[in-house]
N, C-alpha and C. Protein backbone atom coordinates (compact mmCIF):
# COMPACT_ATOMS: atom_id res chain seq x y z
N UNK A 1 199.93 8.27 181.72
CA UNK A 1 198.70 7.70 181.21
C UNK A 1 197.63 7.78 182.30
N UNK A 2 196.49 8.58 181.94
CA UNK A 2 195.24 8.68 182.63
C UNK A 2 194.36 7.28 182.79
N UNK A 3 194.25 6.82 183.95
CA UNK A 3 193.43 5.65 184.21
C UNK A 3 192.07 5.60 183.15
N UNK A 4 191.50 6.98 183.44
CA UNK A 4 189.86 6.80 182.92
C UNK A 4 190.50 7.12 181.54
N UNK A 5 191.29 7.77 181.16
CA UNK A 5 191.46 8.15 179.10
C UNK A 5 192.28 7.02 178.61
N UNK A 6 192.53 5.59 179.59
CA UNK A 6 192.75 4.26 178.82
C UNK A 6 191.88 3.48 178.73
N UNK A 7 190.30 3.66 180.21
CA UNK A 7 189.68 2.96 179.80
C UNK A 7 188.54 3.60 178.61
N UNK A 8 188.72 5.00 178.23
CA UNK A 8 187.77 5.68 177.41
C UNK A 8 188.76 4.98 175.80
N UNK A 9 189.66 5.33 175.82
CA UNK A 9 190.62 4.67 174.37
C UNK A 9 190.56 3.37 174.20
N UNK A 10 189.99 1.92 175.05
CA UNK A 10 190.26 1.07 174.87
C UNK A 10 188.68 0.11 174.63
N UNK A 11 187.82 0.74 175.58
CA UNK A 11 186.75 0.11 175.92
C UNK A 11 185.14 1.15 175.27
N UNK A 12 185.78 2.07 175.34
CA UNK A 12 184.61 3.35 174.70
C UNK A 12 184.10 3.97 175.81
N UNK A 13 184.41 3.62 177.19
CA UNK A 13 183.73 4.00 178.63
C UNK A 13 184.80 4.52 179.26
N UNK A 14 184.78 5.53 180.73
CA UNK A 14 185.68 5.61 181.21
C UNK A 14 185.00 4.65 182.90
N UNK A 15 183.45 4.09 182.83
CA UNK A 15 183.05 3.60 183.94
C UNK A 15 183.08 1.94 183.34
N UNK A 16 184.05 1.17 184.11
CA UNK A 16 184.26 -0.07 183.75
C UNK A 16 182.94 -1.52 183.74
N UNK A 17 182.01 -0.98 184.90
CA UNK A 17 180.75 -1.28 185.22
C UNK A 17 179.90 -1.57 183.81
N UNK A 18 180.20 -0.28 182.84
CA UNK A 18 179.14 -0.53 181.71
C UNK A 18 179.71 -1.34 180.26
N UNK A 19 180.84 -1.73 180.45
CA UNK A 19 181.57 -2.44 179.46
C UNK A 19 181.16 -3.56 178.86
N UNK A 20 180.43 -3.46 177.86
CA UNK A 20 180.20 -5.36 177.40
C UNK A 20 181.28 -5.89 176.82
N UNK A 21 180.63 -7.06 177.24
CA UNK A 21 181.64 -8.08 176.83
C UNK A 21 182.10 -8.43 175.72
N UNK A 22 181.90 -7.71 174.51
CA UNK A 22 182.18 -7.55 173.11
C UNK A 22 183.16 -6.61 172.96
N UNK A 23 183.03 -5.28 174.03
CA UNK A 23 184.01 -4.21 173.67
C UNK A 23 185.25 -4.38 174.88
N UNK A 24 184.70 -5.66 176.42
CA UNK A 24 186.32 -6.03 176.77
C UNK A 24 187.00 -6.87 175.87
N UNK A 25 186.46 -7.24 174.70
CA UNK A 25 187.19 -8.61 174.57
C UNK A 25 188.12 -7.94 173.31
N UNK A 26 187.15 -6.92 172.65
CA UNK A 26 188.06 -6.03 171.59
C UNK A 26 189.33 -5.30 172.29
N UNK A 27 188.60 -4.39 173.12
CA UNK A 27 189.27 -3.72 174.04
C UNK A 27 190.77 -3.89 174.60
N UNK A 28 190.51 -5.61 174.99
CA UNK A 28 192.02 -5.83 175.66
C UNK A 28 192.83 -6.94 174.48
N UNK A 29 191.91 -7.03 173.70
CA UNK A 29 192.90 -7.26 171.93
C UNK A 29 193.88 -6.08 171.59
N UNK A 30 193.24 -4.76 171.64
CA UNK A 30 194.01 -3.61 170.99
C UNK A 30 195.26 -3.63 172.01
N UNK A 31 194.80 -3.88 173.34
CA UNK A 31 196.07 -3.57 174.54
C UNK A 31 197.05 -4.75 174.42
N UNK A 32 196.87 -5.80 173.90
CA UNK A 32 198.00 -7.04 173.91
C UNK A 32 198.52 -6.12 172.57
N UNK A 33 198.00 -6.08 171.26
CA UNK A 33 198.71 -5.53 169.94
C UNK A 33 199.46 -4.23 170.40
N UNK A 34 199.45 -3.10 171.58
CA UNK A 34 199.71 -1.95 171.82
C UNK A 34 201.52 -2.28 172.73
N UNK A 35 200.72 -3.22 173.47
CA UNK A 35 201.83 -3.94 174.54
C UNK A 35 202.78 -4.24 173.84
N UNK A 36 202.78 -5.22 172.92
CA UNK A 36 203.88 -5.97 172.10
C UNK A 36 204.50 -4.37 171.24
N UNK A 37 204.18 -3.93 171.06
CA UNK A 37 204.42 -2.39 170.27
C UNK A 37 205.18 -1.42 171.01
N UNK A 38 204.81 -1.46 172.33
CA UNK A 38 204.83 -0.24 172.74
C UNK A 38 206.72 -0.32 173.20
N UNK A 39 207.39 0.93 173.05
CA UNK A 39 208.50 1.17 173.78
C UNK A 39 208.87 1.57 174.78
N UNK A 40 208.12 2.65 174.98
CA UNK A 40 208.45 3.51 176.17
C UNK A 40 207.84 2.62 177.32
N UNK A 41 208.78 2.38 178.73
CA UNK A 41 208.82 1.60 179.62
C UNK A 41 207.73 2.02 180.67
N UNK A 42 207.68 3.52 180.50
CA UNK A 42 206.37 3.64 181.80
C UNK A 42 204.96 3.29 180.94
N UNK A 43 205.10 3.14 179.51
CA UNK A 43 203.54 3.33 178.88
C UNK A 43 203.11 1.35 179.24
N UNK A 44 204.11 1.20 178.78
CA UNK A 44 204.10 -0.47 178.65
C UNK A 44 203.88 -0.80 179.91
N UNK A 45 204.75 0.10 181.04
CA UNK A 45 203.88 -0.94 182.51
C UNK A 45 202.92 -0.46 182.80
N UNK A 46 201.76 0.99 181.91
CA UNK A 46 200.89 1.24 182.42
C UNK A 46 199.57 0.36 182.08
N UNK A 47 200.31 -0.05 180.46
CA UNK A 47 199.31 -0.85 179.52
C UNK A 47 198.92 -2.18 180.33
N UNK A 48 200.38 -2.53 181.02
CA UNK A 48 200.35 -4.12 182.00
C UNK A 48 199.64 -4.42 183.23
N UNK A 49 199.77 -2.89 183.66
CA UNK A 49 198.75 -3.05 184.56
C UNK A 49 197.16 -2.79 184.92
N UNK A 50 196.95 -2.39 183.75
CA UNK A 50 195.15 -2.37 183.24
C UNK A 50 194.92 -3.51 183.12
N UNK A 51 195.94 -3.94 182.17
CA UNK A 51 195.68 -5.28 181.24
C UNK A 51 195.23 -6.64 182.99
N UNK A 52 196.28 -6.17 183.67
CA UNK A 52 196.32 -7.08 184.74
C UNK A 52 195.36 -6.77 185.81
N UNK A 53 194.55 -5.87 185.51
CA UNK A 53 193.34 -5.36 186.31
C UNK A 53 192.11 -5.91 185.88
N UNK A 54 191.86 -6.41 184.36
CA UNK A 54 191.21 -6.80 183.51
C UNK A 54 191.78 -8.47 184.17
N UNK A 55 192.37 -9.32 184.45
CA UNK A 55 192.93 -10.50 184.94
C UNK A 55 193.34 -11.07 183.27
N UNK A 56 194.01 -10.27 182.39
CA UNK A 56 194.66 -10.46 181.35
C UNK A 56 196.25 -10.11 181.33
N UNK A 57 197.06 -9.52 181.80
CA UNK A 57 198.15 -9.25 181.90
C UNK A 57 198.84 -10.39 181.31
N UNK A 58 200.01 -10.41 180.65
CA UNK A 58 200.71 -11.25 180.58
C UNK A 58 201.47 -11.72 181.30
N UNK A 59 202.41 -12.85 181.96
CA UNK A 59 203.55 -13.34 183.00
C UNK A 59 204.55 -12.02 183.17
N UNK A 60 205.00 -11.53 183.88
CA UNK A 60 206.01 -11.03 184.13
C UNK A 60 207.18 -10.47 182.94
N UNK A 61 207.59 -12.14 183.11
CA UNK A 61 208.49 -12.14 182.25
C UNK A 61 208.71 -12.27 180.99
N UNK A 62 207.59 -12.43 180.02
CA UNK A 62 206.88 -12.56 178.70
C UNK A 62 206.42 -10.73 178.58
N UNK A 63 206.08 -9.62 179.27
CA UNK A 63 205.87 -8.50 179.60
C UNK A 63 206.82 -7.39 179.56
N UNK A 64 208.34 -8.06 180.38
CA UNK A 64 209.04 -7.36 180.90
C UNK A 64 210.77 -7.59 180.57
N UNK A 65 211.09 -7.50 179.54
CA UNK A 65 212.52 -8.29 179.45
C UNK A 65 213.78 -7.51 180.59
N UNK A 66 213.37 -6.23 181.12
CA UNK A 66 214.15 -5.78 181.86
C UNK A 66 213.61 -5.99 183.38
N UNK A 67 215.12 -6.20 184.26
CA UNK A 67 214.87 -6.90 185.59
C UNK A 67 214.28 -5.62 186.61
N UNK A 68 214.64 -4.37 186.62
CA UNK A 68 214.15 -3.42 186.90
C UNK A 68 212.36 -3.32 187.00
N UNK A 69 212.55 -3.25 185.64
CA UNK A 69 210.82 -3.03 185.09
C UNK A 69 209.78 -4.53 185.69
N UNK A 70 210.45 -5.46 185.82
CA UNK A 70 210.03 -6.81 186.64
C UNK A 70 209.80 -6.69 188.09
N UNK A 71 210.76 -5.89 188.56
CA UNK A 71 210.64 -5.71 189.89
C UNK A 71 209.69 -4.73 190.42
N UNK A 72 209.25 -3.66 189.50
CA UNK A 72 208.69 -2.44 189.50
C UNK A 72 207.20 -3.32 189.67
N UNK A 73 206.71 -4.31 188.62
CA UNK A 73 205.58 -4.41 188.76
C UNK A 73 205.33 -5.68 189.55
N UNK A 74 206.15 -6.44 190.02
CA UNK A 74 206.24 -7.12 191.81
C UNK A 74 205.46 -6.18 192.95
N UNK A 75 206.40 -5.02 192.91
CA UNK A 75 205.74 -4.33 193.90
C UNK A 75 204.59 -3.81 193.56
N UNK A 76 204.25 -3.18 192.28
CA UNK A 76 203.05 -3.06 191.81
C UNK A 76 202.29 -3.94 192.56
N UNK A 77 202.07 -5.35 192.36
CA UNK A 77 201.29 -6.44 192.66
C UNK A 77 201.38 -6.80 194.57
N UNK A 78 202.33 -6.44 194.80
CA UNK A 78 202.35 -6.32 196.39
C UNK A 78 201.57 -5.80 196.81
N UNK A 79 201.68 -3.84 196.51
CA UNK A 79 200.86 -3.24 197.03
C UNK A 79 199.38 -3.59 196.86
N UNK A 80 199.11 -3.99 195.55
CA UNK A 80 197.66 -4.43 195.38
C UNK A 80 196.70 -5.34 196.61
N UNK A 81 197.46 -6.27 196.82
CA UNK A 81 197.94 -7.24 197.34
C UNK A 81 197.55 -6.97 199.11
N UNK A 82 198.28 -5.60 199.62
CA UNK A 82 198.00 -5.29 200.61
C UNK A 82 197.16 -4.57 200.42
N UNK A 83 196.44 -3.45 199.89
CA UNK A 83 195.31 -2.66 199.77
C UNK A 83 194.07 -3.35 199.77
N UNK A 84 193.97 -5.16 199.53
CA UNK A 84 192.65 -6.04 199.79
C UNK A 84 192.59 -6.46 200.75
């Protein structure tokens, strides 16, 4: 999953800067309905971590029923974490 062709599929932009607040709020509606949907494990932690870039992500563990895929986006959030 392409960073800018989720925020072009979700928000109508691929520059996050020009987003109103009508099309984040649609925007990260479609990504909770996509999330709960989605199967495939890399799409779902890609969806989680937009979503969690947006400061919408869901808990972890409400996100992630596998301990793997939990741990995957720990470090996700680490590295973030150190890159500020």
């Amino acid at each position: 999953m392409d960073f800018n062709d989720q925020l072009r599929r979700y928000f109508g932009t691929d520059d996050p800067t020009t987003i109103s607040p009508g099309a984040l709020e649609s925007g990260l509606e479609k990504m909770r309905v996509d999330l709960g949907m989605e199967k495939d494990p890399g799409r779902r932690f890609a969806l989680w971590a937009l979503m969690y870039m947006f400061g919408q992500a869901p808990d972890l563990d409400v996100a992630f029923k596998d301990e793997a895929e939990r741990e995957a986006a720990r470090n996700f959030l680490d590295l973030l974490d150190r890159s500020s």
